[in-house]
N, C-alpha and C. Protein backbone atom coordinates (compact mmCIF):
# COMPACT_ATOMS: atom_id res chain seq x y z
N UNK A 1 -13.76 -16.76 -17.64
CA UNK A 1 -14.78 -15.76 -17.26
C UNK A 1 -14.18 -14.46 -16.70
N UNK A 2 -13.12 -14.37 -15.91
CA UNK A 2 -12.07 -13.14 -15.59
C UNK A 2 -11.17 -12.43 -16.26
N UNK A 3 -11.28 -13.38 -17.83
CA UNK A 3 -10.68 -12.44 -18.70
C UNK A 3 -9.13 -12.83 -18.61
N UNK A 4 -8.59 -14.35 -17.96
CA UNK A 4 -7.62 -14.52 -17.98
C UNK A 4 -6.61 -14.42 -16.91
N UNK A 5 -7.51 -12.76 -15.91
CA UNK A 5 -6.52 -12.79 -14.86
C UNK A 5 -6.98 -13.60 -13.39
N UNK A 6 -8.20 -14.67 -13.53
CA UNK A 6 -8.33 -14.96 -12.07
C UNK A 6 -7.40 -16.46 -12.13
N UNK A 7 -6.06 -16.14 -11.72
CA UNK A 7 -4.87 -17.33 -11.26
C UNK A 7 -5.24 -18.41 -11.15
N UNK A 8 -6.18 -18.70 -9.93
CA UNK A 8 -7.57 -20.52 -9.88
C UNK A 8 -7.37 -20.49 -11.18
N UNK A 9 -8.45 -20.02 -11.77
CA UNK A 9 -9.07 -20.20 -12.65
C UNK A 9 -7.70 -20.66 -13.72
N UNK A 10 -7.11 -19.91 -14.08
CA UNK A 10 -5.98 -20.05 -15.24
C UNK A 10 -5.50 -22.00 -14.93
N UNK A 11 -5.33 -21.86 -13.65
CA UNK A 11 -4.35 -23.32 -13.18
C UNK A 11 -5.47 -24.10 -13.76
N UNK A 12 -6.69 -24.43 -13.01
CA UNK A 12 -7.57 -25.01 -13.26
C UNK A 12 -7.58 -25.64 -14.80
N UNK A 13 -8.34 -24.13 -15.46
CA UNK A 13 -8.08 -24.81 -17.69
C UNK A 13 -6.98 -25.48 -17.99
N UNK A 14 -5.39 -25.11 -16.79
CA UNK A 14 -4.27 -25.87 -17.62
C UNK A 14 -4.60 -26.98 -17.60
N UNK A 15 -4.95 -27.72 -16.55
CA UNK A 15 -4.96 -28.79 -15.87
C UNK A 15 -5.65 -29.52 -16.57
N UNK A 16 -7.27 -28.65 -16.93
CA UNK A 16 -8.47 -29.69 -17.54
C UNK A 16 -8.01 -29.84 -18.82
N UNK A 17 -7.27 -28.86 -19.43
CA UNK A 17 -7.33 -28.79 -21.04
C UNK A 17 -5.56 -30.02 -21.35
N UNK A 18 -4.89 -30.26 -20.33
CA UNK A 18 -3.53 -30.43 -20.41
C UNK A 18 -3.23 -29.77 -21.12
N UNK A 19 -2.80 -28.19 -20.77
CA UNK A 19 -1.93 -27.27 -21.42
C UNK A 19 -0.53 -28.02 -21.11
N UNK A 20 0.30 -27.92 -22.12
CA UNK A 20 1.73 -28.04 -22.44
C UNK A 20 2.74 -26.75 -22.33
N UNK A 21 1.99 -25.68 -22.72
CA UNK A 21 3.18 -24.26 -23.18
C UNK A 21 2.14 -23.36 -22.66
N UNK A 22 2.78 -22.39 -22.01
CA UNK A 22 1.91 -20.99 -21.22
C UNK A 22 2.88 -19.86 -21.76
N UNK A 23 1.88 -18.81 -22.26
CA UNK A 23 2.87 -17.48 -22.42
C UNK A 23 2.21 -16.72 -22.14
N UNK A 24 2.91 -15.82 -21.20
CA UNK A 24 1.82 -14.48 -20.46
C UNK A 24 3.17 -13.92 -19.93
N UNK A 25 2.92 -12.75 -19.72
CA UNK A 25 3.28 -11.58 -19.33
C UNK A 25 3.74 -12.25 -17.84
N UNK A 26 4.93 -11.47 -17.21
CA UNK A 26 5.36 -11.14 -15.75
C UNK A 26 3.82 -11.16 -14.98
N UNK A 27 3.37 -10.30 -15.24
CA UNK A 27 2.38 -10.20 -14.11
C UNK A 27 1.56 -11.40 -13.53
N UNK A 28 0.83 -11.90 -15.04
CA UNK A 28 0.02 -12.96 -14.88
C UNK A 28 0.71 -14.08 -14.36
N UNK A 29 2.06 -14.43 -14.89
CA UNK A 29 2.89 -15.48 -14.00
C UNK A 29 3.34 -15.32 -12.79
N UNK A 30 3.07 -14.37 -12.12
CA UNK A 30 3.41 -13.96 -10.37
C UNK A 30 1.63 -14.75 -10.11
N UNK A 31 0.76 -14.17 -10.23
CA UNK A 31 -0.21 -14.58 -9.73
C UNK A 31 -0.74 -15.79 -9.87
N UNK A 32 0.03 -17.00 -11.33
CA UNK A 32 -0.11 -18.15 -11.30
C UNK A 32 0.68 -18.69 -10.23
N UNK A 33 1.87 -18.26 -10.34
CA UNK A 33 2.83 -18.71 -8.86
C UNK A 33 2.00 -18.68 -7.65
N UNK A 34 1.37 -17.74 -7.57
CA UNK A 34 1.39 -17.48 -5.93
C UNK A 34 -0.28 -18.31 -5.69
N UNK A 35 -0.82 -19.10 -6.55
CA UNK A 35 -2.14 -19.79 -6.67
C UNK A 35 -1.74 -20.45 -6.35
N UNK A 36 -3.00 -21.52 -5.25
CA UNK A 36 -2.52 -22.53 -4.89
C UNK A 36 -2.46 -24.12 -5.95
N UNK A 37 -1.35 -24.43 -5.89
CA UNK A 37 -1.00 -25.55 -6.52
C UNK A 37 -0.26 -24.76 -8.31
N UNK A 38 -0.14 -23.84 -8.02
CA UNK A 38 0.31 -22.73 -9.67
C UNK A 38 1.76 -23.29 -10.09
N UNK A 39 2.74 -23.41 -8.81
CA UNK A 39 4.33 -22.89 -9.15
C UNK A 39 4.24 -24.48 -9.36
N UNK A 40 3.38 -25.45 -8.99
CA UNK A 40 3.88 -27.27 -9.59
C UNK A 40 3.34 -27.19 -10.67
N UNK A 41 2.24 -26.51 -11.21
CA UNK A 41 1.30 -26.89 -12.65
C UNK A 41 2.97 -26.02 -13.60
N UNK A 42 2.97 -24.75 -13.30
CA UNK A 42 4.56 -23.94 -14.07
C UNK A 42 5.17 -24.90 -14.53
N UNK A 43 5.94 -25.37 -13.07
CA UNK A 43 7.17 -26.37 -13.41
C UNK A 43 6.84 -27.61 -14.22
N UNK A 44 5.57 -27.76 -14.31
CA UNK A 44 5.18 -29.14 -15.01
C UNK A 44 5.24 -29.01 -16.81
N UNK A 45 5.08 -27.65 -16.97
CA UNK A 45 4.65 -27.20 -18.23
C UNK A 45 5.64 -27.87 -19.12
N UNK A 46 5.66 -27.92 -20.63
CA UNK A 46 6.84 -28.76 -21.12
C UNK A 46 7.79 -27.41 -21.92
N UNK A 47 7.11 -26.24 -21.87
CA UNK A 47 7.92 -24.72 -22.19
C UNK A 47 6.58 -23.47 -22.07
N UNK A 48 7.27 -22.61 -22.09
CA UNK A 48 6.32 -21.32 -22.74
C UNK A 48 7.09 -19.95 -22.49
N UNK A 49 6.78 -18.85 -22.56
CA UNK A 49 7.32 -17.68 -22.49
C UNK A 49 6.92 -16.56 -21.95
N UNK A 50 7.58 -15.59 -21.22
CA UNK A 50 7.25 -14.85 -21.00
C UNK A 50 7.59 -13.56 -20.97
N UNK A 51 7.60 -12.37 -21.24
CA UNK A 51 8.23 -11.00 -21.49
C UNK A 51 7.10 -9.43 -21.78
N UNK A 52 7.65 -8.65 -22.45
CA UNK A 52 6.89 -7.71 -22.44
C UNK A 52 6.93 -6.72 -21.15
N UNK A 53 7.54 -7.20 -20.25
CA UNK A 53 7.97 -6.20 -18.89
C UNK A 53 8.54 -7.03 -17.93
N UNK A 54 9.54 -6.41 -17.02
CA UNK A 54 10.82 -6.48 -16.08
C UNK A 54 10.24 -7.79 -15.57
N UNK A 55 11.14 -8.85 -15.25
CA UNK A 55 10.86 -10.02 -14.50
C UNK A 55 11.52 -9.57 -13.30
N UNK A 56 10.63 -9.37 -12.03
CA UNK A 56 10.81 -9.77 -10.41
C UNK A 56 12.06 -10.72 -10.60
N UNK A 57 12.89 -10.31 -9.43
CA UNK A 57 13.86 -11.29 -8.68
C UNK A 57 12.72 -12.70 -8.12
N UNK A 58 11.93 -12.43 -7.31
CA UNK A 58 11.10 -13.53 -6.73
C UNK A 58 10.12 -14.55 -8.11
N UNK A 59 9.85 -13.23 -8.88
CA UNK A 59 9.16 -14.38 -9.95
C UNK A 59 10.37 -15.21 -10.79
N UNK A 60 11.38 -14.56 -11.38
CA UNK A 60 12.94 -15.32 -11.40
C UNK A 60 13.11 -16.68 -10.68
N UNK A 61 12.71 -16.28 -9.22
CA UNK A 61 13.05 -17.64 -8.46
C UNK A 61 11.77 -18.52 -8.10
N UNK A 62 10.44 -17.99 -8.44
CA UNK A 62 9.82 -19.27 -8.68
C UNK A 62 9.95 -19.87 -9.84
N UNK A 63 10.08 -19.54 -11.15
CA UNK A 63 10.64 -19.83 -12.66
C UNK A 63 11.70 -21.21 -13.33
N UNK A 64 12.57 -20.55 -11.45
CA UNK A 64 13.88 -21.32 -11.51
C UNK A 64 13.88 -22.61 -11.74
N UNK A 65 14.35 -23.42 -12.33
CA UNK A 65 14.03 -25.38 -12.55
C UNK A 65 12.93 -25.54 -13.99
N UNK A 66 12.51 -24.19 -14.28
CA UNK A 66 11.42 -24.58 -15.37
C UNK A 66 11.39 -24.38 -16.75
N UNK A 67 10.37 -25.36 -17.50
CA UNK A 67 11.22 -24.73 -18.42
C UNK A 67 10.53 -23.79 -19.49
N UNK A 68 10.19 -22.73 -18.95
CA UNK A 68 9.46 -21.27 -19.14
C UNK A 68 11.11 -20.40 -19.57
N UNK A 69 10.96 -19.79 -20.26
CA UNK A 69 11.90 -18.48 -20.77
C UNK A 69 11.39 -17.42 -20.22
N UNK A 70 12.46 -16.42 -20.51
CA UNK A 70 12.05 -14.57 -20.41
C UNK A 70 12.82 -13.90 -21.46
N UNK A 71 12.01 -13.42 -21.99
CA UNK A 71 12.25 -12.65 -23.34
C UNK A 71 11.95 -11.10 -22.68
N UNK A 72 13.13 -9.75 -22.49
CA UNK A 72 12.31 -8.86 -21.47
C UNK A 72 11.52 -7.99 -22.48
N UNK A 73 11.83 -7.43 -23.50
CA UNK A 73 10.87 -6.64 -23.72
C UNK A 73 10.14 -7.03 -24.71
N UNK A 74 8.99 -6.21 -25.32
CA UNK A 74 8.07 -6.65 -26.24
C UNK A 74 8.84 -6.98 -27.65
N UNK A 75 10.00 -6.25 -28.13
CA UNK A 75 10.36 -6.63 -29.34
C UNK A 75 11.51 -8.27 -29.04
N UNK A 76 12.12 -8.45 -27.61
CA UNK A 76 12.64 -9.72 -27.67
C UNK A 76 11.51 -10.51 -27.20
N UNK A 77 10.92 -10.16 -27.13
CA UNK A 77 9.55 -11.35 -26.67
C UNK A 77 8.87 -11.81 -27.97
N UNK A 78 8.47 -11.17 -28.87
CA UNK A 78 7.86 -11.11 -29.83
C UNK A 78 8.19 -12.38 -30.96
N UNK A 79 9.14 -12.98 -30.92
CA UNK A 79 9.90 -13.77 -31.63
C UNK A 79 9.37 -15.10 -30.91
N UNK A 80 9.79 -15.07 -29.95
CA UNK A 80 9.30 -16.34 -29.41
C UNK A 80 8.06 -16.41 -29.17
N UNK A 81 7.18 -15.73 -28.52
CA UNK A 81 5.83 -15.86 -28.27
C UNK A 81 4.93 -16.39 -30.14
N UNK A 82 5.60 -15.66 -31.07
CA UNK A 82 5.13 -16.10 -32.17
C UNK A 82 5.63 -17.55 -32.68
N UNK A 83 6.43 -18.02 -32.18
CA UNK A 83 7.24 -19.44 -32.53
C UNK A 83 6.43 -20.47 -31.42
N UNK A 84 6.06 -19.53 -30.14
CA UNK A 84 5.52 -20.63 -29.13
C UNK A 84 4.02 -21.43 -29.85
């Protein structure tokens, strides 16, 4: 209903739908992190990707242990997000 960016909400569908693979942008993955219960649903994921703009040092280190990629810009992102 938020169009993707209300974080709850995102964790929530992973959860109900058992998402496996997440790919979104830097941004949207800071605000899944910082949701409550976000950075265990991440780490749980079984891959996904993310790129299209600069990855944060701090989003880097919630990331860390998971097994999410960073592809940084739109043309190295582009490859994988289409393979994901």
């Amino acid at each position: 209903p938020a169009g993707g960016r209300d974080a709850p909400s995102l964790v929530a569908l992973g959860r109900a739908h058992a998402a496996t693979h997440l790919c979104a942008v830097p941004a949207t993955l800071a605000r899944v992190a910082d949701a409550p219960g976000g950075r265990t649903w991440l780490h749980a994921l079984a891959g996904g990707l993310t790129g299209g703009a600069p990855v944060s040092a701090a989003l880097a280190g919630a990331l860390a242990g998971s097994r999410l990629r960073i592809g940084y810009g739109q043309t190295e992102a582009a490859p994988g997000l289409a393979l994901s």
